[in-house]
N, C-alpha and C. Protein backbone atom coordinates (compact mmCIF):
# COMPACT_ATOMS: atom_id res chain seq x y z
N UNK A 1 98.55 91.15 105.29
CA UNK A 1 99.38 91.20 104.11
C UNK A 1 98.75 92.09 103.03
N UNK A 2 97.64 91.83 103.15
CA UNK A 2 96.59 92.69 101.78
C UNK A 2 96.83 94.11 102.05
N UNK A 3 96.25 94.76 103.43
CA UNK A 3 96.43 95.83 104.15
C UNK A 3 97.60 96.48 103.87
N UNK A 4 99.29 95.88 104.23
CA UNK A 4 100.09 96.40 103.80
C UNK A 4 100.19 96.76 102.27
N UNK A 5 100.15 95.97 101.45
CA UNK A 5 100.21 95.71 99.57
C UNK A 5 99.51 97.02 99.46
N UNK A 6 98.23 97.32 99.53
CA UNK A 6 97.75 97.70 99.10
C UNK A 6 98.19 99.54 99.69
N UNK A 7 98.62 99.32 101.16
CA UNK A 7 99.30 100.95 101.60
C UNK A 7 100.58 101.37 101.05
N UNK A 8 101.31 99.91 99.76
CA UNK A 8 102.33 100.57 99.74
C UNK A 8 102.15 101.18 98.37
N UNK A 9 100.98 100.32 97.62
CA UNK A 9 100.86 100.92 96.25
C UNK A 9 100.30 102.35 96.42
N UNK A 10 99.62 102.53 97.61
CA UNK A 10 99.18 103.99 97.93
C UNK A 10 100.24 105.16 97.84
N UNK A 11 101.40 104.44 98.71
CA UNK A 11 102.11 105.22 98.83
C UNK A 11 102.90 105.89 97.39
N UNK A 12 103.30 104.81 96.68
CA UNK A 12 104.43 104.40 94.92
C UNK A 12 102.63 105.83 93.84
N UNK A 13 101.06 105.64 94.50
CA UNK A 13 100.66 106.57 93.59
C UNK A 13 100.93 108.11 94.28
N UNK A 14 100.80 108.11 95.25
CA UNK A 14 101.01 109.32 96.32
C UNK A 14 101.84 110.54 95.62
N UNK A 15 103.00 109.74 95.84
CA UNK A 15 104.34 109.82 95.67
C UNK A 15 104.24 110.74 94.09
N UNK A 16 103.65 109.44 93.15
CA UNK A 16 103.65 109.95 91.71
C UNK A 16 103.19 111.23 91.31
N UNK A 17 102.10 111.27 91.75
CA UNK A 17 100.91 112.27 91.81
C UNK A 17 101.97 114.07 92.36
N UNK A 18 102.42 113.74 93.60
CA UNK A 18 103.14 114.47 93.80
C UNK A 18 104.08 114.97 92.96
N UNK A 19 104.87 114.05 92.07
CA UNK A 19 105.64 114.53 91.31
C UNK A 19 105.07 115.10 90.14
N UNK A 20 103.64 114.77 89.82
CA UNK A 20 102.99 115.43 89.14
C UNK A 20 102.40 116.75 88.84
N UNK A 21 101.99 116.98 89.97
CA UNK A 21 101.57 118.09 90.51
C UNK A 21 102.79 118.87 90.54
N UNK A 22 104.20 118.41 91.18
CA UNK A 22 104.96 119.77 91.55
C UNK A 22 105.91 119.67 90.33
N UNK A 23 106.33 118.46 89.14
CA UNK A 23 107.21 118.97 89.01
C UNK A 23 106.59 118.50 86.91
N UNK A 24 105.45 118.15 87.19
CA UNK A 24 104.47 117.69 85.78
C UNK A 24 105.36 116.22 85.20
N UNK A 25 106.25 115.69 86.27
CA UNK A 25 106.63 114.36 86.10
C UNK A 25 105.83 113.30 86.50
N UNK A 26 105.26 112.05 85.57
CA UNK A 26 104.44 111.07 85.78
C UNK A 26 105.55 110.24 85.52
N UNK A 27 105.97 109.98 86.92
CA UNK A 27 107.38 108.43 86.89
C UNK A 27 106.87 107.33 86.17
N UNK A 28 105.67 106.95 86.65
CA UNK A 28 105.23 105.57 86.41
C UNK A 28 105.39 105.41 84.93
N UNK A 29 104.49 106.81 84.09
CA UNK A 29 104.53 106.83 82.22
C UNK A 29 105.97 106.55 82.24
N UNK A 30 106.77 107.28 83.19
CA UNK A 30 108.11 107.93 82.34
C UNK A 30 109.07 106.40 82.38
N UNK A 31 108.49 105.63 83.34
CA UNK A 31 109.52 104.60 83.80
C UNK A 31 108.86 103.31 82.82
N UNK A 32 107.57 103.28 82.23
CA UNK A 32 107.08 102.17 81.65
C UNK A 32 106.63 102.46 80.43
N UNK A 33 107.20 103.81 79.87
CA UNK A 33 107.37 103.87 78.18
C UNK A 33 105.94 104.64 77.78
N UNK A 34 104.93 105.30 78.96
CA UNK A 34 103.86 106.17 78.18
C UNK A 34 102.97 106.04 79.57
N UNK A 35 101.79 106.82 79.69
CA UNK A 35 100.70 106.75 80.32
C UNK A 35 99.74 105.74 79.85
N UNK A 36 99.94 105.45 78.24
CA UNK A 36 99.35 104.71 78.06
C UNK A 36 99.88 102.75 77.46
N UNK A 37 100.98 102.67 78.20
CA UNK A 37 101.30 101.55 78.01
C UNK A 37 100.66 100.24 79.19
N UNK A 38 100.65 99.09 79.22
CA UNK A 38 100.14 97.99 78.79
C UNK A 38 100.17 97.99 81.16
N UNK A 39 101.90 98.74 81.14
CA UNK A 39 102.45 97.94 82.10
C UNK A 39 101.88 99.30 83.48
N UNK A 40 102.21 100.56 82.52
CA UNK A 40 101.76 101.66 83.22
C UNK A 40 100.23 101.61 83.59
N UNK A 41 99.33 101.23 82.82
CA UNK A 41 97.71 101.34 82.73
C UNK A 41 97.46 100.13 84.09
N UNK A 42 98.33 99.12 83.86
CA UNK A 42 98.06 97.84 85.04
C UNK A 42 98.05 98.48 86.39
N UNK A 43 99.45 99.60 86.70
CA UNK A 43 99.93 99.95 88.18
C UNK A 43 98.58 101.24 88.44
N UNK A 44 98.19 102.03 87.62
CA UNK A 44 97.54 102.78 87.87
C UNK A 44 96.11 102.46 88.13
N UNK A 45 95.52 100.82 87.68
CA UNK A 45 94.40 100.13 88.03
C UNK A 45 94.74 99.39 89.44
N UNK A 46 96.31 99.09 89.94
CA UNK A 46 96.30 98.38 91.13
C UNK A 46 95.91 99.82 92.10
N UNK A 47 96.77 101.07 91.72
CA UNK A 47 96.47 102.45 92.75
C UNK A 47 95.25 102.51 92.89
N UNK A 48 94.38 102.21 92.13
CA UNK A 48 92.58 102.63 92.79
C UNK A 48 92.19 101.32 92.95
N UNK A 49 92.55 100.23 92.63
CA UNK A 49 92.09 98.99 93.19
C UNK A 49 92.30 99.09 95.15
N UNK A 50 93.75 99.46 94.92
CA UNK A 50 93.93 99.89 96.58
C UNK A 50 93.50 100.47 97.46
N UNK A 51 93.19 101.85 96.86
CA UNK A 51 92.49 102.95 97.61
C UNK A 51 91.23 102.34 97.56
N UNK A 52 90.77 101.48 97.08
CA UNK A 52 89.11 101.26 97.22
C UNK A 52 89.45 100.21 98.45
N UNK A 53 90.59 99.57 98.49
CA UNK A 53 90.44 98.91 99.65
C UNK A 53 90.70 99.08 101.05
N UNK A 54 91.53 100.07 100.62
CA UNK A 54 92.09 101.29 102.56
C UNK A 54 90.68 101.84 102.57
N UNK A 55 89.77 102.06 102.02
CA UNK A 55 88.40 102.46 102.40
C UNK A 55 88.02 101.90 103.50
N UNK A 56 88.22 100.25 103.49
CA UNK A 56 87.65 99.65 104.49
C UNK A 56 88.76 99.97 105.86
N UNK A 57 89.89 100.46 105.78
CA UNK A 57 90.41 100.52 107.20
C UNK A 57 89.79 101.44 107.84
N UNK A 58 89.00 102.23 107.45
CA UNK A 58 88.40 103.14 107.78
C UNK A 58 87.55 103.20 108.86
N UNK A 59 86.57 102.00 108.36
CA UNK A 59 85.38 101.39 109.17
C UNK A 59 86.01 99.90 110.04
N UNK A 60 87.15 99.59 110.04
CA UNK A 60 87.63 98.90 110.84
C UNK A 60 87.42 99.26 112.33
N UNK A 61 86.89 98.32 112.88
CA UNK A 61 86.59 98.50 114.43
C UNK A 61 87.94 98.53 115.01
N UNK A 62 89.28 97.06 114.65
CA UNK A 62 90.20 96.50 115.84
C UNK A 62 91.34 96.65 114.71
N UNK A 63 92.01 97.27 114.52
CA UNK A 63 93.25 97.44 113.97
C UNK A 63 94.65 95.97 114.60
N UNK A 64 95.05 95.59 113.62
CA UNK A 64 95.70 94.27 114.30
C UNK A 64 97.33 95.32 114.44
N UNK A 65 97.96 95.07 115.29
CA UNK A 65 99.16 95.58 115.46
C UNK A 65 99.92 94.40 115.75
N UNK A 66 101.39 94.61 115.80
CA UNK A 66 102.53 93.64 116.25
C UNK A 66 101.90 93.35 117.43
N UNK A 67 102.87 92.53 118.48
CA UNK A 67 102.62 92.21 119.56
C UNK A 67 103.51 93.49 120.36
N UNK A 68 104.90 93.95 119.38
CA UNK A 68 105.63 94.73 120.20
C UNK A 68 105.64 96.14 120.71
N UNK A 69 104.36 96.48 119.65
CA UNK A 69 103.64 97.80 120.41
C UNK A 69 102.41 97.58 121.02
N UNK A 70 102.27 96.87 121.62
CA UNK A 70 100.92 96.71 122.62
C UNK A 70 101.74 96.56 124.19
C-alpha cells in the first residue's frame, strides 16, 4: 500500500515538474493558491517524502506482484 502511495505522489510531482519545465506551469501553486501556501508546501514535502522512499525499491531483493502475473 505504502509502495503504491508513495509511486503515485511520484507520479502527481513528475507530472508537475514537467509542466514546469515545458510550459513554466506549477499546477500544484496554481491549484492551491501559491507555491507558498500551507496546502501546496504539505504536497511538495509528501513528493520528497516519497522519493526518499522508492529509494528503497531499489535495493529490494523480491518485488511482491499480484498472483495474476506470475
Amino acid at each position: 500500500m505504502w509502495d503504491k502511495l508513495a509511486l503515485i505522489l511520484l507520479i502527481v510531482g513528475g507530472i508537475n515538474w514537467g509542466l514546469v519545465g515545458i510550459f513554466q506551469l506549477d499546477l500544484i501553486a496554481w491549484l492551491f493558491g501559491g507555491a507558498g501556501s500551507l496546502i501546496a508546501r504539505t504536497l511538495y514535502i509528501l513528493v520528497a517524502i516519497s522519493a526518499v522512499w522508492c529509494i528503497s525499491l531499489l535495493f529490494r531483493k523480491e518485488l511482491s506482484y499480484s498472483s495474476a502475473s506470475q
